[in-house]
N, C-alpha and C. Protein backbone atom coordinates (compact mmCIF):
# COMPACT_ATOMS: atom_id res chain seq x y z
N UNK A 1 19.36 10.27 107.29
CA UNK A 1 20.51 9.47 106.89
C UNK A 1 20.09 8.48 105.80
N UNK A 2 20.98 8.31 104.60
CA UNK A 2 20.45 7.79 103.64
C UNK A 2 20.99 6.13 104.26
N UNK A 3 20.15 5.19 103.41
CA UNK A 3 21.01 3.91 103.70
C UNK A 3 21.34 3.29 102.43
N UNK A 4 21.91 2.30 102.46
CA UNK A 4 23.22 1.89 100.95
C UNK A 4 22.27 2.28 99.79
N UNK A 5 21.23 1.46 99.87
CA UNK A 5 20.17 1.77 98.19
C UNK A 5 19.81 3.04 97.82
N UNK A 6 19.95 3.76 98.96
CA UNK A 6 19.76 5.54 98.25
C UNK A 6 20.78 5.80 98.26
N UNK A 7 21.61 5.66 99.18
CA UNK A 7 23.23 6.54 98.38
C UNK A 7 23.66 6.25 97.08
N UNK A 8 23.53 4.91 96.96
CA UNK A 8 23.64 4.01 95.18
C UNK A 8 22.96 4.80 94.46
N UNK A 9 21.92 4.99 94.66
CA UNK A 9 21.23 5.54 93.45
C UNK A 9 21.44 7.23 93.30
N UNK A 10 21.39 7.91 94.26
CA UNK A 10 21.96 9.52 94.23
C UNK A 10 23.43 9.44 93.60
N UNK A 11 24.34 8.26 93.56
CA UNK A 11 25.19 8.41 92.72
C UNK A 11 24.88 7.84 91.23
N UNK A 12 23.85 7.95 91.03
CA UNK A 12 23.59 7.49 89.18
C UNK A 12 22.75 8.77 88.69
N UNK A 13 22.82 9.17 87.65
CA UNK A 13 22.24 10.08 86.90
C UNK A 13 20.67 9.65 85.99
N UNK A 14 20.06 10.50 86.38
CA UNK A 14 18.36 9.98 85.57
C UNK A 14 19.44 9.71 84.12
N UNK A 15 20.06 9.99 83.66
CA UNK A 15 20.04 9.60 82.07
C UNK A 15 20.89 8.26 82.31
N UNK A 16 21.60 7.67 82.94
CA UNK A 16 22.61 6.50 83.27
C UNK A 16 21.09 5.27 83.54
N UNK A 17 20.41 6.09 84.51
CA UNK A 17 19.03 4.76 84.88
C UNK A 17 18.15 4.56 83.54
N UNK A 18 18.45 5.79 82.97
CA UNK A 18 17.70 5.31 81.60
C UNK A 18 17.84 4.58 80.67
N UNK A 19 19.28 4.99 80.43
CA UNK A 19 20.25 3.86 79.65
C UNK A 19 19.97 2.54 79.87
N UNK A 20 20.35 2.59 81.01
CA UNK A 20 20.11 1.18 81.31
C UNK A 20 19.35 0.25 81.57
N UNK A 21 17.96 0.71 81.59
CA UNK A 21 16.96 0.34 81.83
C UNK A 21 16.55 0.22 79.65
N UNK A 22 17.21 0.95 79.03
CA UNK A 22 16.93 0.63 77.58
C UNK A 22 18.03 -0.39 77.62
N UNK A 23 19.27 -0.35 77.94
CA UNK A 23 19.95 -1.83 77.77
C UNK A 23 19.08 -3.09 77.82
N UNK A 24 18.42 -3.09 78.96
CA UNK A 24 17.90 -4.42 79.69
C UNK A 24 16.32 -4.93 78.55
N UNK A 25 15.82 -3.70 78.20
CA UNK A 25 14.43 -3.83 77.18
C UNK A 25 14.92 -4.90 76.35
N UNK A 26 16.46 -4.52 75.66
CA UNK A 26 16.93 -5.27 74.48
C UNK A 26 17.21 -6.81 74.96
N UNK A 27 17.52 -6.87 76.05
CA UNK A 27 17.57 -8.68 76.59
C UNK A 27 16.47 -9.16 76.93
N UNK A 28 14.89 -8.20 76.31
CA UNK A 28 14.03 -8.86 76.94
C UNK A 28 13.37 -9.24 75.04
N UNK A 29 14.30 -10.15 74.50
CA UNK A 29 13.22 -10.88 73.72
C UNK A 29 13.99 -11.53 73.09
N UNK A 30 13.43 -13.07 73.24
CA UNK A 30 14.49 -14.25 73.13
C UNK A 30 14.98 -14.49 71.76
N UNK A 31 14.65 -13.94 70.70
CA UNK A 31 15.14 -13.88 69.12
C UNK A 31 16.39 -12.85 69.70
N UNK A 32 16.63 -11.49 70.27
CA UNK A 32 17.71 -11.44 70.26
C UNK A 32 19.05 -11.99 71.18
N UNK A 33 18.25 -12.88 71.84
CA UNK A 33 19.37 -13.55 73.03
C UNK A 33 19.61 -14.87 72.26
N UNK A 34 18.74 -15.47 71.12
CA UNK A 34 19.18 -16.50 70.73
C UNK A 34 20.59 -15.85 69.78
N UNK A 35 20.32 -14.79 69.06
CA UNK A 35 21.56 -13.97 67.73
C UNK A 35 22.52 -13.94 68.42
N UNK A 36 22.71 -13.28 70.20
CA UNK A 36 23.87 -12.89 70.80
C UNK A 36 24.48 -14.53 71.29
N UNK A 37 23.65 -15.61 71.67
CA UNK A 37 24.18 -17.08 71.63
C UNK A 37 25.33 -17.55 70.29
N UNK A 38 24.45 -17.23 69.39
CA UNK A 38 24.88 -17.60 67.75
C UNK A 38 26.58 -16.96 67.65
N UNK A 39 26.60 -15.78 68.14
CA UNK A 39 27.66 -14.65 67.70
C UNK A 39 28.61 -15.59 69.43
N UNK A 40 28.28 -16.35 70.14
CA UNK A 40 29.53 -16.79 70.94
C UNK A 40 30.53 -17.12 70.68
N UNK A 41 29.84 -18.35 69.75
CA UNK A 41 31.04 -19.00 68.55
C UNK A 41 32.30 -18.20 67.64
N UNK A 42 31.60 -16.80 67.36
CA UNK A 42 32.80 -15.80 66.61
C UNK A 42 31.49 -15.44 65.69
N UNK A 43 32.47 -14.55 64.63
CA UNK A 43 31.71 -13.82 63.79
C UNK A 43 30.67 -14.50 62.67
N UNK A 44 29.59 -14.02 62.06
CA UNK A 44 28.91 -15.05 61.17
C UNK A 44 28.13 -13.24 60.54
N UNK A 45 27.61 -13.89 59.42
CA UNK A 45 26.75 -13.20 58.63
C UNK A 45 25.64 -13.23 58.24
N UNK A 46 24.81 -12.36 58.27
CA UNK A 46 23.50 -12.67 58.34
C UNK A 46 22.83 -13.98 57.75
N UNK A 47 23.24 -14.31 56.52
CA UNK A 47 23.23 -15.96 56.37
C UNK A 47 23.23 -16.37 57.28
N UNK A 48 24.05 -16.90 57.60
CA UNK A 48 24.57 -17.66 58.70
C UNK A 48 23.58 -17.78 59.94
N UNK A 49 23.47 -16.33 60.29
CA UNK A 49 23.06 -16.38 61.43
C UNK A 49 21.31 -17.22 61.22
N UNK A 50 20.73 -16.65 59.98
CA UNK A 50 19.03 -16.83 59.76
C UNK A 50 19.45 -18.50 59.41
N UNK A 51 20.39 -18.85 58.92
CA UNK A 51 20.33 -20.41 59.35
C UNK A 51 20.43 -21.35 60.38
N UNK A 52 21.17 -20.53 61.11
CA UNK A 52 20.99 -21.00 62.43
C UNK A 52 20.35 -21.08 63.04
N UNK A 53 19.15 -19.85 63.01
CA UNK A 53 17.79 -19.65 63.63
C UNK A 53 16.87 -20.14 63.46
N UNK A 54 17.16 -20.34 61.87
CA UNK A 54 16.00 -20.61 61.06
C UNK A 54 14.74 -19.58 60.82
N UNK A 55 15.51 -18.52 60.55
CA UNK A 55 14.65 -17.47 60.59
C UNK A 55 14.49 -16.66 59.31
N UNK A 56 13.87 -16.12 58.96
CA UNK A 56 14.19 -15.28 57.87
C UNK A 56 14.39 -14.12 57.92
N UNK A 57 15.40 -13.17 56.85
CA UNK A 57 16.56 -12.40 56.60
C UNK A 57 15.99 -10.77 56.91
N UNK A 58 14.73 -10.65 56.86
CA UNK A 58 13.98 -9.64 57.13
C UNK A 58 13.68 -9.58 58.77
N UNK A 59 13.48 -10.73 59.49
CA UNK A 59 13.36 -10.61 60.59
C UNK A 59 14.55 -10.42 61.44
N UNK A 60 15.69 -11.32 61.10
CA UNK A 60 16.91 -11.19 62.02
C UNK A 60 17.35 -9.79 61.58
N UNK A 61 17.99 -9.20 60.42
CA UNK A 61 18.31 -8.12 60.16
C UNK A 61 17.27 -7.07 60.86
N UNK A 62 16.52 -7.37 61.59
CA UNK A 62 15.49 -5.76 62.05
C UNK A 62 16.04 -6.16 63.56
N UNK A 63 16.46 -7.28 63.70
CA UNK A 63 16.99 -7.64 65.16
C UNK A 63 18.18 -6.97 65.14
N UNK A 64 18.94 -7.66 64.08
CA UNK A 64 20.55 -7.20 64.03
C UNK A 64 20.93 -5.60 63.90
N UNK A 65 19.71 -5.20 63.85
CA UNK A 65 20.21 -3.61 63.81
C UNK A 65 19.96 -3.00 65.07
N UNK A 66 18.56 -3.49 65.96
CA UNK A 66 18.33 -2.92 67.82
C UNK A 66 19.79 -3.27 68.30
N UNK A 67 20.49 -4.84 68.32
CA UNK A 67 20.99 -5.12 68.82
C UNK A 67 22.44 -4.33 68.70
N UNK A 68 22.86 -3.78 67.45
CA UNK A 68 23.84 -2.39 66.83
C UNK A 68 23.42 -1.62 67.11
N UNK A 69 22.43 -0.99 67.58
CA UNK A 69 22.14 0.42 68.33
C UNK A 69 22.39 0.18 69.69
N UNK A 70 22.07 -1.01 70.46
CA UNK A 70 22.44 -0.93 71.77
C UNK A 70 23.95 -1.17 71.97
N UNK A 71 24.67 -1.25 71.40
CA UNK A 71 25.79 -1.66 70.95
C UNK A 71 26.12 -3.21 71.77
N UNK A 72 25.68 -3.82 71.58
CA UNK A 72 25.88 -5.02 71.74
C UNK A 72 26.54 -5.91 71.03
N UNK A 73 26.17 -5.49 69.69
CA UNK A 73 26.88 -6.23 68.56
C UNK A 73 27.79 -4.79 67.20
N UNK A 74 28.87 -5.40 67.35
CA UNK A 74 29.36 -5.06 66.13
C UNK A 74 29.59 -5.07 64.46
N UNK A 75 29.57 -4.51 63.34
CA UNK A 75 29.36 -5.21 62.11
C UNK A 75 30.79 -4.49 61.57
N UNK A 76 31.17 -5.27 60.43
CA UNK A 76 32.53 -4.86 59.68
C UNK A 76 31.88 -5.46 58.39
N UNK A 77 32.16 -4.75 57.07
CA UNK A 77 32.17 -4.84 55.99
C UNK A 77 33.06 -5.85 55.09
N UNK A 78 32.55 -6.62 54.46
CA UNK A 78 33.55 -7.81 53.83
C UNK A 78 32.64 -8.06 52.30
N UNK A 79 33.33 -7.07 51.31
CA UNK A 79 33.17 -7.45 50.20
C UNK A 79 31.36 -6.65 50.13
N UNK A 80 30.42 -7.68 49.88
CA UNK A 80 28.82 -7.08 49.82
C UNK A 80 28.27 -7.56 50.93
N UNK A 81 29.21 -8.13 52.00
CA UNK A 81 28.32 -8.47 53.26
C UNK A 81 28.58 -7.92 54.40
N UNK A 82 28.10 -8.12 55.31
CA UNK A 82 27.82 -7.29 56.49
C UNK A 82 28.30 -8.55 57.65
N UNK A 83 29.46 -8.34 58.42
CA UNK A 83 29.84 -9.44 59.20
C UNK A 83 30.06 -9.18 60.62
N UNK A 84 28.82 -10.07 61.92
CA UNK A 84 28.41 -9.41 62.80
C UNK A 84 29.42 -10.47 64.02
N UNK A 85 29.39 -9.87 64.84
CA UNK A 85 30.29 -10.33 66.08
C UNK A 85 29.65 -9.18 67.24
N UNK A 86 29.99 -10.27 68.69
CA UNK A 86 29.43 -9.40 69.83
C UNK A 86 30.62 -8.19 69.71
N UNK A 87 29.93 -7.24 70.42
CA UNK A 87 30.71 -5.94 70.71
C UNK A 87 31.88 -6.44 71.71
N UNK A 88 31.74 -6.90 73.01
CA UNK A 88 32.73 -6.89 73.81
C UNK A 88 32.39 -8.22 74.65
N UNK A 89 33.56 -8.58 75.54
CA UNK A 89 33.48 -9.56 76.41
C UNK A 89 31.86 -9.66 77.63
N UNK A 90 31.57 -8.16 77.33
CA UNK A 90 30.72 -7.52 78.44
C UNK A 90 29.10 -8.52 78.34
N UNK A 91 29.49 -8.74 76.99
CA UNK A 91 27.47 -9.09 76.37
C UNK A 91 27.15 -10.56 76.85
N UNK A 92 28.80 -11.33 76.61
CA UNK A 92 28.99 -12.51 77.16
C UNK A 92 28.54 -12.95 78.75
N UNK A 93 29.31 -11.72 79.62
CA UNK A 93 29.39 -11.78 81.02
C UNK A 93 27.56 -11.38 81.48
N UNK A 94 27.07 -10.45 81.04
CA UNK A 94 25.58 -10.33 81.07
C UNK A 94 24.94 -11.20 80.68
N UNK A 95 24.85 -11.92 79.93
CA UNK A 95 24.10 -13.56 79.61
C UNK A 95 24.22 -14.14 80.46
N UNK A 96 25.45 -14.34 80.60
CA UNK A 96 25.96 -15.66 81.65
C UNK A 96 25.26 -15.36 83.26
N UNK A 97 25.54 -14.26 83.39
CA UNK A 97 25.14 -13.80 85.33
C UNK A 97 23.47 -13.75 84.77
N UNK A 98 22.79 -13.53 83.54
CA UNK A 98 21.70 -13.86 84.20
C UNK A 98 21.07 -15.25 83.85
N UNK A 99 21.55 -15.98 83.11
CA UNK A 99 20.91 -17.92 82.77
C UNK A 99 21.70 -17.79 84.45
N UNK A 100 22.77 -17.69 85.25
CA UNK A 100 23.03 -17.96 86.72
C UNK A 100 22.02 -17.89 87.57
N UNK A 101 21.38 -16.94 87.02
CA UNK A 101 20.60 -15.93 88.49
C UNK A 101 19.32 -16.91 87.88
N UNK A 102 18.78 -17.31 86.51
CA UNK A 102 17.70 -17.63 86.39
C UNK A 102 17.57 -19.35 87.21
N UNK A 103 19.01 -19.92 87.10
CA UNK A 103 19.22 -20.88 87.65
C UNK A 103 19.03 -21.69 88.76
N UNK A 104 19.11 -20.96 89.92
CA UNK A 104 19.42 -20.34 91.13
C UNK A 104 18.09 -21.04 91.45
């Protein structure tokens, strides 16, 4: 008889644990949790953002693109710039439950 933590997991697929276990890699390095902070406020552009950081444009942009593959963040085109905003309410709610849990 299985008990709750194996039935949980016989309902996830090796490629779903994988996923997500590459989701979680990407929240593990604080240059990109500071970009997804930055993007709370609303949309900004890479300017923007490397001023905020104080970072330079080579480094955040190699961020800003993991963080667009995991889809975390979204970009829209404006003129010759590239203008970044979180993907969904979701990136918000994952920050938040874990500064909670780190809290705790």
């Amino acid at each position: 008889m299985m008990n709750g933590a194996e039935h949980q997991i016989a309902n996830v697929s090796e490629n779903e644990l994988s996923d997500l276990a590459e989701l979680f890699k990407v929240f593990g390095d604080s240059t990109r949790i500071k970009i997804l902070y930055d993007l709370f406020s609303g949309e900004k552009n890479v300017t923007e953002i490397c001023a905020d950081l104080e970072m330079n444009q080579s480094a955040v942009s190699h961020q800003l693109k993991l963080l667009k593959n995991a889809r975390l963040i979204g970009s829209r085109r404006e003129g010759k710039q590239m203008i970044y905003a979180l993907a969904d309410d979701h990136v918000k709610t994952i920050i938040a439950m874990g500064k909670e849990h780190i809290e705790e």
